[in-house]
C-alpha atoms as a PDB file:
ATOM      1  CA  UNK A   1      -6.213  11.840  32.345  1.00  0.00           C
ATOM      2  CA  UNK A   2      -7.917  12.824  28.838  1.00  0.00           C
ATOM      3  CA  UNK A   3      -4.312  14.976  28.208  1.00  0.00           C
ATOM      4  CA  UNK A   4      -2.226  11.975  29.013  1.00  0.00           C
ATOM      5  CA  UNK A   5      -4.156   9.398  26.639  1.00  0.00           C
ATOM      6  CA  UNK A   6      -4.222  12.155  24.171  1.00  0.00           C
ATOM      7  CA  UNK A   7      -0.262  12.279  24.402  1.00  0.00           C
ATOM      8  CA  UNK A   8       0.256   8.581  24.250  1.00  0.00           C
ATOM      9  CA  UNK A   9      -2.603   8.199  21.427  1.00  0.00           C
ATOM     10  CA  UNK A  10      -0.370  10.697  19.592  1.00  0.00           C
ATOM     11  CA  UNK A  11       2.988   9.040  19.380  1.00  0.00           C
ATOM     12  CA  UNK A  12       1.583   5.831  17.622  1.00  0.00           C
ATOM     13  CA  UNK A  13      -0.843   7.984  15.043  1.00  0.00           C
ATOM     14  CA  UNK A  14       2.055  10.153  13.986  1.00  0.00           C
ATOM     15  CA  UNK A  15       4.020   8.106  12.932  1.00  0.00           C
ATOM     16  CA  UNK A  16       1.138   5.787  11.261  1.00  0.00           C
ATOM     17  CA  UNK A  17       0.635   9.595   9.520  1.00  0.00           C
ATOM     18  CA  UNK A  18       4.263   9.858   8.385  1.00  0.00           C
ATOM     19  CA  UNK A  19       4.093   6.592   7.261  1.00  0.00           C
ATOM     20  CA  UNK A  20       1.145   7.061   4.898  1.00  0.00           C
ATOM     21  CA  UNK A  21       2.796  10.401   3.636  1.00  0.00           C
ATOM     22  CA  UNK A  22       5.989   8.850   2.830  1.00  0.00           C
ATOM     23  CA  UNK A  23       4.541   5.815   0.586  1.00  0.00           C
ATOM     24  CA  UNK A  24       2.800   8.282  -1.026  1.00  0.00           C
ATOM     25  CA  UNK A  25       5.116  10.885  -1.670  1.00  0.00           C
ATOM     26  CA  UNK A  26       7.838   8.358  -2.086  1.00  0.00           C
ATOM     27  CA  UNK A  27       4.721   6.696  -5.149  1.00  0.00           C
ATOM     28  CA  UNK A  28       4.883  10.888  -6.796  1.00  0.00           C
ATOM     29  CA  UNK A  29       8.467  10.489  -7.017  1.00  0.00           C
ATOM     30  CA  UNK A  30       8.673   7.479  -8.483  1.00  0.00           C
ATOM     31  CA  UNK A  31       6.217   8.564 -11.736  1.00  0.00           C
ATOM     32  CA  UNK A  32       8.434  11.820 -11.462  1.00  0.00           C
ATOM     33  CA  UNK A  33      11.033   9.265 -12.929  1.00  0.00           C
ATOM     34  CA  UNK A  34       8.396   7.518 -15.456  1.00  0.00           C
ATOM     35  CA  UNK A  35       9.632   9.324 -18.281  1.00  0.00           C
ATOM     36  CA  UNK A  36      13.434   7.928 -18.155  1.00  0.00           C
ATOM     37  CA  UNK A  37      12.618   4.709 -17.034  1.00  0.00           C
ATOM     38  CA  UNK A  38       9.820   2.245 -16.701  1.00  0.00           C
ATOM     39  CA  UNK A  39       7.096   1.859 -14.147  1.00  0.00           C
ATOM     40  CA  UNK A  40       8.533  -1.938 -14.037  1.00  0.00           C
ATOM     41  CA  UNK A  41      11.963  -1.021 -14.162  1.00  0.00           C
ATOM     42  CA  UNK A  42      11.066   1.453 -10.807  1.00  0.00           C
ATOM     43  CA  UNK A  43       9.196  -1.386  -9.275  1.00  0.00           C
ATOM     44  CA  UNK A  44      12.052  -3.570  -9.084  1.00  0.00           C
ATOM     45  CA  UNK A  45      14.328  -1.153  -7.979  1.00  0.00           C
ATOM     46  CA  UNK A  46      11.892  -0.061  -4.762  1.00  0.00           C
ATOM     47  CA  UNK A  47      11.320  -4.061  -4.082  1.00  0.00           C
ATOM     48  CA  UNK A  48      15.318  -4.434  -4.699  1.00  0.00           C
ATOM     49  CA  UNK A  49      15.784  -1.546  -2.380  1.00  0.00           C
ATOM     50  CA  UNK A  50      13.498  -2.910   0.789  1.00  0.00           C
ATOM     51  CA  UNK A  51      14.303  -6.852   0.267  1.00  0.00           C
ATOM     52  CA  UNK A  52      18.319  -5.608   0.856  1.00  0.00           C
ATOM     53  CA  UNK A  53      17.465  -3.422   4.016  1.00  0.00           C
ATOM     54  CA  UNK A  54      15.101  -5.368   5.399  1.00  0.00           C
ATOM     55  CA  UNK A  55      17.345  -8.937   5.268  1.00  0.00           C
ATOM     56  CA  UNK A  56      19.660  -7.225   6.761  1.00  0.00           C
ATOM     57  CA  UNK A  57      17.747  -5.778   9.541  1.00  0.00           C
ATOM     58  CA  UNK A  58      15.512  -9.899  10.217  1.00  0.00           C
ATOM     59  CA  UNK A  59      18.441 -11.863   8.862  1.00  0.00           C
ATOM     60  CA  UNK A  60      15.167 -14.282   8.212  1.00  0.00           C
ATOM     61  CA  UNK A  61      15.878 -18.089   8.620  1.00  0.00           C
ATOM     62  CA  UNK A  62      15.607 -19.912   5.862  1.00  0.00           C
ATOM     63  CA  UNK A  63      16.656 -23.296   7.036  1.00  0.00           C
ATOM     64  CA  UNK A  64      13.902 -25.757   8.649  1.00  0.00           C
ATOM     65  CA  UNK A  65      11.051 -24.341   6.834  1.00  0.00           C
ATOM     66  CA  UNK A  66       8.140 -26.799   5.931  1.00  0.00           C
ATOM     67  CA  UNK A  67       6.390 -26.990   2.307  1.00  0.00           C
ATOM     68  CA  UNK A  68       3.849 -24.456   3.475  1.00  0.00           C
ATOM     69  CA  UNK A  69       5.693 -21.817   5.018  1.00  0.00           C
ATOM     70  CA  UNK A  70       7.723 -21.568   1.811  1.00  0.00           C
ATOM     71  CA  UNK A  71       4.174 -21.540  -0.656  1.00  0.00           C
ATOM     72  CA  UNK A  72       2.494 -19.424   1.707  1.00  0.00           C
ATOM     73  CA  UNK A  73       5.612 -16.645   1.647  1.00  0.00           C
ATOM     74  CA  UNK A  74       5.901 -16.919  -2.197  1.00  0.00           C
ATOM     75  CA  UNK A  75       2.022 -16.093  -2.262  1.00  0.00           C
ATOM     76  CA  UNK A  76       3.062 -13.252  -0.271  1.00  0.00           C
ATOM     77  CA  UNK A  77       5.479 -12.065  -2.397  1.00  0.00           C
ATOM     78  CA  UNK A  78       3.662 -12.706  -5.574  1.00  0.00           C
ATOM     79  CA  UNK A  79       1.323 -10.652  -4.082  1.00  0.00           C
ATOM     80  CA  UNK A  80       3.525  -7.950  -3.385  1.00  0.00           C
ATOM     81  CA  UNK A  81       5.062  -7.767  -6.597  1.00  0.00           C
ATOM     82  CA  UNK A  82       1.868  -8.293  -8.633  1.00  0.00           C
ATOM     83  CA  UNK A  83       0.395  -5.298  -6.231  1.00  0.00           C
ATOM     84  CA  UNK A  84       3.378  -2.876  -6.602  1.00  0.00           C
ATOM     85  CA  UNK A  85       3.648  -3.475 -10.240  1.00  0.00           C
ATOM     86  CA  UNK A  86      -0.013  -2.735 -11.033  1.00  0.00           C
ATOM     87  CA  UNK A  87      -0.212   0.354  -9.476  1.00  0.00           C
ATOM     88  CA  UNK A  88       2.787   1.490 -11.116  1.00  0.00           C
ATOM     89  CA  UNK A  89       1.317   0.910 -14.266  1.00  0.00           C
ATOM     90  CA  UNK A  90      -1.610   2.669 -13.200  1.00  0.00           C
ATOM     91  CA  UNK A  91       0.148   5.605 -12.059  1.00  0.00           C
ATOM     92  CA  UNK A  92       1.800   5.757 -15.678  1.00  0.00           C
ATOM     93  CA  UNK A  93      -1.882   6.577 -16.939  1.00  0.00           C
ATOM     94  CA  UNK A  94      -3.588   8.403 -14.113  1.00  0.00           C
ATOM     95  CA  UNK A  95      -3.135  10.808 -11.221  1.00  0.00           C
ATOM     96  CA  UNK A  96      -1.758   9.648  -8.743  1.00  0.00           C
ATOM     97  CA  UNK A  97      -5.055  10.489  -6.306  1.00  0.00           C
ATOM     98  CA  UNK A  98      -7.322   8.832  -8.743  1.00  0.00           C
ATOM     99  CA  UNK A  99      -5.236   5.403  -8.953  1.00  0.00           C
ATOM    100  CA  UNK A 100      -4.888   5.205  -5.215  1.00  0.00           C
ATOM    101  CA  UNK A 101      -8.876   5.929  -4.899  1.00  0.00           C
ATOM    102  CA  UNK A 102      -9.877   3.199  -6.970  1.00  0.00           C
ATOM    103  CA  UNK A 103      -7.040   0.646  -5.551  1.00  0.00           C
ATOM    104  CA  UNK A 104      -8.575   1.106  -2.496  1.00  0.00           C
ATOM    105  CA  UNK A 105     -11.767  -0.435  -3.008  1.00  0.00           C
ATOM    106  CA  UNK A 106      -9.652  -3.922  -2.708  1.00  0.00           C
ATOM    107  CA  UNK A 107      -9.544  -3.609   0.907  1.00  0.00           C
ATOM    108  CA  UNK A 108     -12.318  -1.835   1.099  1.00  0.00           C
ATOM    109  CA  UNK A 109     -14.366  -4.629  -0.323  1.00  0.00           C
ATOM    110  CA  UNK A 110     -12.064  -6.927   1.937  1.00  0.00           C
ATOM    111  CA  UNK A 111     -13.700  -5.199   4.724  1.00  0.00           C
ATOM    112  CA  UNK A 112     -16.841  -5.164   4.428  1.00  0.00           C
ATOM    113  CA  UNK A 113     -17.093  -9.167   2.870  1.00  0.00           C
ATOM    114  CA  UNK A 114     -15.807  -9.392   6.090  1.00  0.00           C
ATOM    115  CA  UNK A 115     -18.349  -8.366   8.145  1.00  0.00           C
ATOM    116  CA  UNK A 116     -21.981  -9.686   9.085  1.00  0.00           C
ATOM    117  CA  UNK A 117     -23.613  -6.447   9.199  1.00  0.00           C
ATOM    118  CA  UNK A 118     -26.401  -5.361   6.758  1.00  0.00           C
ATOM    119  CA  UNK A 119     -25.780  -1.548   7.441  1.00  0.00           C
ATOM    120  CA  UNK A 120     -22.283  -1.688   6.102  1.00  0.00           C
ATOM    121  CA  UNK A 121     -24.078  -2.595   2.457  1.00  0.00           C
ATOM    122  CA  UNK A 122     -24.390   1.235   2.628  1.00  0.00           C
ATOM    123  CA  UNK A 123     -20.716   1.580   2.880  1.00  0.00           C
ATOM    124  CA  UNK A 124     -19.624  -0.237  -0.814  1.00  0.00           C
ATOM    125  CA  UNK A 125     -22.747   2.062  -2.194  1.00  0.00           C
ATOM    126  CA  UNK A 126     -20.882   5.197  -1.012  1.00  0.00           C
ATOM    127  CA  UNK A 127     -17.481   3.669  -2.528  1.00  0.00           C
ATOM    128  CA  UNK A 128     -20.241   3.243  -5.550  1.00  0.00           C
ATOM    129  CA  UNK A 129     -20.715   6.495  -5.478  1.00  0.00           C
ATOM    130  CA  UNK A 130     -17.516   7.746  -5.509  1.00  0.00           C
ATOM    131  CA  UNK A 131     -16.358   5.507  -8.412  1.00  0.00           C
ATOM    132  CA  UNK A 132     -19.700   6.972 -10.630  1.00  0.00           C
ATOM    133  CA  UNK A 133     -18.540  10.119  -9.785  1.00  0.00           C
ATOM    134  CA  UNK A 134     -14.555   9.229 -11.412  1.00  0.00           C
ATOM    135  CA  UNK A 135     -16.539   7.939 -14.066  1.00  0.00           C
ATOM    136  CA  UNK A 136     -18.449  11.146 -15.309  1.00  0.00           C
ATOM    137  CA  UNK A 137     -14.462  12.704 -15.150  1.00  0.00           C
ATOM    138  CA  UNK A 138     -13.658  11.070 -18.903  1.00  0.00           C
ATOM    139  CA  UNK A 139     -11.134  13.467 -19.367  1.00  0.00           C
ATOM    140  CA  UNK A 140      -7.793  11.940 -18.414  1.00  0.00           C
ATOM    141  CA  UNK A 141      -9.491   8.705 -16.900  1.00  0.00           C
ATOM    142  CA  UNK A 142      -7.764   6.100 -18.616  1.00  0.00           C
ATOM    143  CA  UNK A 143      -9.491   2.484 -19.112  1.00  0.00           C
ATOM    144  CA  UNK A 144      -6.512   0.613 -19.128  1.00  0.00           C
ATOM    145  CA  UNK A 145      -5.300   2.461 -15.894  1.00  0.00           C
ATOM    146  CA  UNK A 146      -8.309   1.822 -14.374  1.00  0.00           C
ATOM    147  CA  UNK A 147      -8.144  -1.697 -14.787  1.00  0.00           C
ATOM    148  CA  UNK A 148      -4.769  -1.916 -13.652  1.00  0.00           C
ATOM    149  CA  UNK A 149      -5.861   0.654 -10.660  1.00  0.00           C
ATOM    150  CA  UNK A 150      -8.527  -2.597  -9.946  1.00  0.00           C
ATOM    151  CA  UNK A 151      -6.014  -5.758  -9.978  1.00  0.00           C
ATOM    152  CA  UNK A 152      -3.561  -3.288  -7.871  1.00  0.00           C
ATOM    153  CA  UNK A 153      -6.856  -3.335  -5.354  1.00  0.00           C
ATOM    154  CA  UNK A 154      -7.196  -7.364  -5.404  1.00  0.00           C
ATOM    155  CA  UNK A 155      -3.680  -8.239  -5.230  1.00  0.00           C
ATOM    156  CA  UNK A 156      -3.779  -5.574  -2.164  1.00  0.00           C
ATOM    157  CA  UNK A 157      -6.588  -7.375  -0.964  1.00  0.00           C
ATOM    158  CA  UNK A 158      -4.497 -10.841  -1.123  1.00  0.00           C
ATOM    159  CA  UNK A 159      -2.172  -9.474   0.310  1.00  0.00           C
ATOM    160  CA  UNK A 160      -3.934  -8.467   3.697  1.00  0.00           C
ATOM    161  CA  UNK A 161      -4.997 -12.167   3.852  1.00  0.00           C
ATOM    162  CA  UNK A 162      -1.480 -13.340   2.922  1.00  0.00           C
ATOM    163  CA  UNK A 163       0.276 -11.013   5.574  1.00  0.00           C
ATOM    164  CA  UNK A 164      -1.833 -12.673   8.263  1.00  0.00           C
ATOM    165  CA  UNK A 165      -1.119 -16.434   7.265  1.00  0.00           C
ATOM    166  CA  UNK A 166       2.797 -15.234   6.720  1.00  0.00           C
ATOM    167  CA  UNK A 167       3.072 -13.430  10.229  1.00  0.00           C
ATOM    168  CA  UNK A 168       1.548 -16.742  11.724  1.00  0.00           C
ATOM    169  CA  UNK A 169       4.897 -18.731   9.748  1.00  0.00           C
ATOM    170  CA  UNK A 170       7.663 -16.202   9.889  1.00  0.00           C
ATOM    171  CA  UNK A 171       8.342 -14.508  13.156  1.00  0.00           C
ATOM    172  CA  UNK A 172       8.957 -10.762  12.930  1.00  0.00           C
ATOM    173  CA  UNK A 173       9.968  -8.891   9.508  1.00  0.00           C
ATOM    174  CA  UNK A 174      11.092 -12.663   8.362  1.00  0.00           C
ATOM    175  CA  UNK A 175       8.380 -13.395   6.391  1.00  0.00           C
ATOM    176  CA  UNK A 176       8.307  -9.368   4.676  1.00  0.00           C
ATOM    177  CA  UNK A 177      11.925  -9.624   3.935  1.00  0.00           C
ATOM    178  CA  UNK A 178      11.681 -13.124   2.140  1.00  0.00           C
ATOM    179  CA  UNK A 179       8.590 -12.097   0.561  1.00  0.00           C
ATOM    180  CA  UNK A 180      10.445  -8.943  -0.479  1.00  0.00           C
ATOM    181  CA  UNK A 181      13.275 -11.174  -2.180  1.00  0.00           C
ATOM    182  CA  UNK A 182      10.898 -13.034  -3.905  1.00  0.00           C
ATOM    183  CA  UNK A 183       8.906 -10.297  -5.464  1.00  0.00           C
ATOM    184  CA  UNK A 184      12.022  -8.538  -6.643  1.00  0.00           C
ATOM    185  CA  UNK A 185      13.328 -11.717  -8.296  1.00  0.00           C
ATOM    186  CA  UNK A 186      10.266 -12.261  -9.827  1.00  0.00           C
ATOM    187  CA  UNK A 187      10.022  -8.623 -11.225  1.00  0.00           C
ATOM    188  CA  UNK A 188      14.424  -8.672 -12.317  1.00  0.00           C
ATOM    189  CA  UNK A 189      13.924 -10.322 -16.178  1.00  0.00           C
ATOM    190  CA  UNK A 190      10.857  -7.961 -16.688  1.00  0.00           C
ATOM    191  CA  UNK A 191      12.844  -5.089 -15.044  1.00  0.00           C
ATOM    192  CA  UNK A 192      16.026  -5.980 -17.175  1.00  0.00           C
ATOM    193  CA  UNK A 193      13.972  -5.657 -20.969  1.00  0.00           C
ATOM    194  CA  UNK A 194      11.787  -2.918 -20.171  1.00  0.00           C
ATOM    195  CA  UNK A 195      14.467  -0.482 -19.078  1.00  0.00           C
ATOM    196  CA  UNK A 196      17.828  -1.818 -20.657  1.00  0.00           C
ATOM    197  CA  UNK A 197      20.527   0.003 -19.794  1.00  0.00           C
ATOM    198  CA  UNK A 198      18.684   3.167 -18.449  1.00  0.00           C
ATOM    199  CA  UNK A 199      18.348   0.674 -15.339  1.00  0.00           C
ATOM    200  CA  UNK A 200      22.226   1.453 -14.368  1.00  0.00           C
ATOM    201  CA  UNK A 201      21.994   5.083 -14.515  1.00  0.00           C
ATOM    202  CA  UNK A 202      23.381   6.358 -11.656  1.00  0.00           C
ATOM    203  CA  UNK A 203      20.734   8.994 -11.263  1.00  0.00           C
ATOM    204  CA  UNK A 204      18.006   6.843 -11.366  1.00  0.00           C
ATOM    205  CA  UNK A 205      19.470   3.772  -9.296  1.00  0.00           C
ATOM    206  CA  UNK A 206      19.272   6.705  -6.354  1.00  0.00           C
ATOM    207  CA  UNK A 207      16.127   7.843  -6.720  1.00  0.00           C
ATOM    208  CA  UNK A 208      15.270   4.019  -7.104  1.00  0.00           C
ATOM    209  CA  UNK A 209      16.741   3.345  -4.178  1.00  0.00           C
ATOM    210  CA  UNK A 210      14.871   6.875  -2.435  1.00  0.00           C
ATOM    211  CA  UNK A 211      11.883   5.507  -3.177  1.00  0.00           C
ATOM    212  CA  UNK A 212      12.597   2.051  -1.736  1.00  0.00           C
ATOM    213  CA  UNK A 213      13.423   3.591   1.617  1.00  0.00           C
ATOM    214  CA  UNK A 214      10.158   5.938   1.547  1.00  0.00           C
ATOM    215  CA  UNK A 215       7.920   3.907   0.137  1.00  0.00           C
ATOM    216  CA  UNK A 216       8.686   0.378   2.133  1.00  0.00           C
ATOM    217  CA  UNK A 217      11.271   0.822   4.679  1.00  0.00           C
ATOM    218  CA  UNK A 218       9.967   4.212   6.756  1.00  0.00           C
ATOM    219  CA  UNK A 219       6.050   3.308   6.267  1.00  0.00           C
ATOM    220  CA  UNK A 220       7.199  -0.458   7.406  1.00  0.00           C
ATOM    221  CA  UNK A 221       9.266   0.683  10.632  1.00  0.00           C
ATOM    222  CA  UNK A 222       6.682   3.296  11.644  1.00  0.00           C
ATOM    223  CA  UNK A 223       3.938   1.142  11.662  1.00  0.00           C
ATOM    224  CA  UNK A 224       5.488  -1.843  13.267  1.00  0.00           C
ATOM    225  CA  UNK A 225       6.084   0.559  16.565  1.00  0.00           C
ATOM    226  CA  UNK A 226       2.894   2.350  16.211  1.00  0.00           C
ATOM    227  CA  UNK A 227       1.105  -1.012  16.083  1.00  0.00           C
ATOM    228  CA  UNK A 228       2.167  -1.875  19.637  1.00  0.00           C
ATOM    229  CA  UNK A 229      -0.551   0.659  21.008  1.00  0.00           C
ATOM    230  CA  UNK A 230      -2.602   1.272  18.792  1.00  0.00           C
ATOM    231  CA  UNK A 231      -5.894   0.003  18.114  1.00  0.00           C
ATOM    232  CA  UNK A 232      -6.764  -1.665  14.907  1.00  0.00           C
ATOM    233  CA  UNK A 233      -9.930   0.203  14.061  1.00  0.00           C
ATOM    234  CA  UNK A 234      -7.664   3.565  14.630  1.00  0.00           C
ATOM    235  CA  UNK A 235      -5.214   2.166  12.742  1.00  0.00           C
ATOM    236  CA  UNK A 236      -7.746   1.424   9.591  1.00  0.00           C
ATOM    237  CA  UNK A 237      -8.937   4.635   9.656  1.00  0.00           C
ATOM    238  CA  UNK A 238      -5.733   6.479   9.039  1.00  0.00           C
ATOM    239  CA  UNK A 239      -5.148   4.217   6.592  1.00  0.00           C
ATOM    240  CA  UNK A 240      -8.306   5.373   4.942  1.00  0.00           C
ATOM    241  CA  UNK A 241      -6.670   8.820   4.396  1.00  0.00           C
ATOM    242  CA  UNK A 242      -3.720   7.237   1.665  1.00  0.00           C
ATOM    243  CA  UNK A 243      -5.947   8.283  -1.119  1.00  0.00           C
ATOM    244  CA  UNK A 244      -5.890  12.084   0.289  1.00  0.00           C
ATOM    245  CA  UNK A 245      -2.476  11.586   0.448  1.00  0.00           C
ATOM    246  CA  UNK A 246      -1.617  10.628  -2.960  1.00  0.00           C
ATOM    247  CA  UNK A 247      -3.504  13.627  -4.288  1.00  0.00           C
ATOM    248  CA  UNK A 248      -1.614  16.097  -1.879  1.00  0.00           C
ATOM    249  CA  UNK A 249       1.332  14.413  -2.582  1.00  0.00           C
ATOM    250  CA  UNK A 250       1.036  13.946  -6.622  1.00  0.00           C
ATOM    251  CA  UNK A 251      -0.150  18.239  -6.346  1.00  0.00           C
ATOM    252  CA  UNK A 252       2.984  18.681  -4.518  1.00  0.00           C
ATOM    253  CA  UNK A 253       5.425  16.292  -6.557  1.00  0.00           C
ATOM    254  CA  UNK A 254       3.793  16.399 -10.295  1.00  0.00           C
ATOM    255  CA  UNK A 255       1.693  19.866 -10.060  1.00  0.00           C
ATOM    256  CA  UNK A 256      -1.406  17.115 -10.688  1.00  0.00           C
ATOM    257  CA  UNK A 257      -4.358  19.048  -9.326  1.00  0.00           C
ATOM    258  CA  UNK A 258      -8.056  17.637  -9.223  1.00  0.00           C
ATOM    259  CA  UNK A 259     -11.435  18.566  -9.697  1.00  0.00           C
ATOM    260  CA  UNK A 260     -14.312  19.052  -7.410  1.00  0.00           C
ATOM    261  CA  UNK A 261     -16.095  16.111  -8.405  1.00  0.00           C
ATOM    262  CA  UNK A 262     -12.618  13.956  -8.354  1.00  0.00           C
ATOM    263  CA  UNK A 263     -11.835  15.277  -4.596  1.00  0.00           C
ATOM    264  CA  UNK A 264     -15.533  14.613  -3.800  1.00  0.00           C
ATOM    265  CA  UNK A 265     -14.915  11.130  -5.079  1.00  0.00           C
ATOM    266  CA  UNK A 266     -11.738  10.504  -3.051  1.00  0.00           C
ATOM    267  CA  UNK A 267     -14.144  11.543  -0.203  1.00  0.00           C
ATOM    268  CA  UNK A 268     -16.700   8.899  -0.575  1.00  0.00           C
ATOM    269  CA  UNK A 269     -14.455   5.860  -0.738  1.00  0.00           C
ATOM    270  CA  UNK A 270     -12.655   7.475   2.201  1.00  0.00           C
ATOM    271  CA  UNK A 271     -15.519   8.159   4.134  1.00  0.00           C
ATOM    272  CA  UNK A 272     -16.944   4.350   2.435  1.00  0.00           C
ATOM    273  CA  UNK A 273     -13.464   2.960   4.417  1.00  0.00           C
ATOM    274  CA  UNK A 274     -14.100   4.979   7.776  1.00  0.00           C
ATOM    275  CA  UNK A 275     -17.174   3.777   7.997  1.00  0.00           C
ATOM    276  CA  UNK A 276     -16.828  -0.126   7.590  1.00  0.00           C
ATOM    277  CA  UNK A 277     -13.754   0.278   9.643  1.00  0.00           C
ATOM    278  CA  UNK A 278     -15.845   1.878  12.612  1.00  0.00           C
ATOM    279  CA  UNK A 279     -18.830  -0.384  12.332  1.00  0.00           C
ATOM    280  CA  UNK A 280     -16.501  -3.752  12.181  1.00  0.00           C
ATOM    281  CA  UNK A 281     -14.688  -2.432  15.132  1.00  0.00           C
ATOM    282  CA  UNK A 282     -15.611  -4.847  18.090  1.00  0.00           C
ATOM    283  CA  UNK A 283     -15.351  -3.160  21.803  1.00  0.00           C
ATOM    284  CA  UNK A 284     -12.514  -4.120  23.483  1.00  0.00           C
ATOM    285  CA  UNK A 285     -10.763  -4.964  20.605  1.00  0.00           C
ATOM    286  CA  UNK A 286      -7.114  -5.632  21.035  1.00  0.00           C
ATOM    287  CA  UNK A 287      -3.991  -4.373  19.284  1.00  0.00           C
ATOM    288  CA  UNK A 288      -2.975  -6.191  15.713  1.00  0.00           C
ATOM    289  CA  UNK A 289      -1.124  -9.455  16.430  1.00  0.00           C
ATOM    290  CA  UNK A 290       2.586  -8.250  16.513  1.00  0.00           C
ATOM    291  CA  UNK A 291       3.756 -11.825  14.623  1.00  0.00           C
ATOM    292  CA  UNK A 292       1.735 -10.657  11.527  1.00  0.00           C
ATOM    293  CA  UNK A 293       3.903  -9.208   8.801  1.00  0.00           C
ATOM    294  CA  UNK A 294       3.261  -5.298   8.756  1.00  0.00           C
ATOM    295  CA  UNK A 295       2.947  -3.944   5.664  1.00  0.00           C
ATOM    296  CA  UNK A 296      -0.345  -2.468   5.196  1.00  0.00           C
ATOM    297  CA  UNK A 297       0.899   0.473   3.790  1.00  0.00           C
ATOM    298  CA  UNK A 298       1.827  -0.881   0.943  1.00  0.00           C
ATOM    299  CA  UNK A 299       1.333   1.202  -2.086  1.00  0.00           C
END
């Protein structure tokens, strides 16, 4: 019985796994590109990317909407853009690992603001700890990156809230795939005067495109399936490993290798997510709510 749960357990996690691998390999070869076009420019081309596959896989309705379904999906998208543009900006200034880390105390802090539980105080003073420890690492530790490392965390952490009141509106991948549309028109004039015509080189419209497909449209489709079975709180923790996986990815992609301190950094935040994950796990919790827009993985 143990062996048969184990195999069905392990269907839904891998490909939660490969999903978190591919944002973040798909984020290394995006700043791989940095230096012939901007992180803007490569933001609109990944959002360009995913709004085009994924209309055409929801072919989302767009007639009969009311007032609020159409402000809450442009929140969404704002979100989304505002999100995927800061980190991008971050990445420009920091390793990959590092930018990731500190993003993720948006959710993190999410998390644990929304729980009722004294004992997960200890989790944001392990995160604490973690972000001292980035702190005494001056060397290569960017202020400005940082900073946009932190709005790339709360415009994550809108968008969790977002994705819950969209799913409730838009049925399916509808609500994603408008909200995808509407992030990369908001991000085309920027797009257009940061990069000029670098933008149409045909080079870097398919690695553009590459990174559209790893970093939205694989982590999106895995995690939709995976979602069907698997438990939230399992489902948090793995994502708790993404800023593990930027740093394996960005020594992989961009030969960016860490320090001691830095790795044991990445471990307290991760272990700081585990842990308020676990503790505001309820028993007999049931799977996410399948109308919600996935897109958790959305680095």
């Amino acid at each position: 019985m143990t062996t048969r749960r184990s195999r069905a357990l392990l269907g839904p996690v891998g490909l939660i796994l490969v999903g978190v691998l591919s944002v973040q390999f798909g984020a290394a070869i995006a700043k791989s590109l940095f230096g012939e076009i901007s992180p803007t420019a490569m933001v609109w081309l990944r959002l360009l990317t995913s709004a085009v596959v994924l209309v055409a896989l929801a072919r989302p309705r767009f007639t009969g909407r009311s007032r609020q379904d159409w402000l809450v999906v442009l929140g969404f998208g704002a979100s989304l853009a505002t999100m995927n543009w800061a980190i991008y900006q971050s990445f420009a200034r920091l390793p990959l690992g590092i930018a990731v880390t500190i993003e993720f105390i948006g959710p993190l802090t999410l998390a644990v603001l929304g729980s009722r539980r004294a004992r997960d105080v200890a989790w944001v003073l392990l995160a604490g700890v973690g972000v001292v420890l980035l702190g005494f690492q001056r060397t290569g530790l960017d202020l400005v990156g940082v900073l946009y490392a932190l709005l790339a965390g709360a415009a994550w952490a809108a968008y969790i809230l977002l994705s819950a009141s969209t799913g409730r509106r838009w049925a399916g991948f509808d609500g994603l795939a408008v909200a995808s549309l509407v992030g990369a028109a908001a991000m085309t004039l920027p797009a257009l005067l940061s990069a000029g015509g670098d933008l149409w080189d045909g080079r870097v419209l398919v690695i553009g495109a590459l990174v559209g497909v790893l970093s939205s449209v694989i982590p999106y489709s895995c995690e939709l399936v995976a979602l069907r079975t698997l438990r939230p709180a399992v489902f948090g923790i793995l994502m708790s490993l993404e800023p593990a996986a930027a740093a394996l990815a960005a020594i992989v992609v961009l030969q960016e290798h860490l320090s001691v301190v830095q790795w044991a950094a990445i471990a307290c935040v991760i272990a700081a997510s585990i842990g308020a994950t676990r503790s505001g796990a309820a028993p007999g919790e049931h799977p996410k709510d399948h109308s919600a827009a996935p897109g958790t993985l959305a680095t």
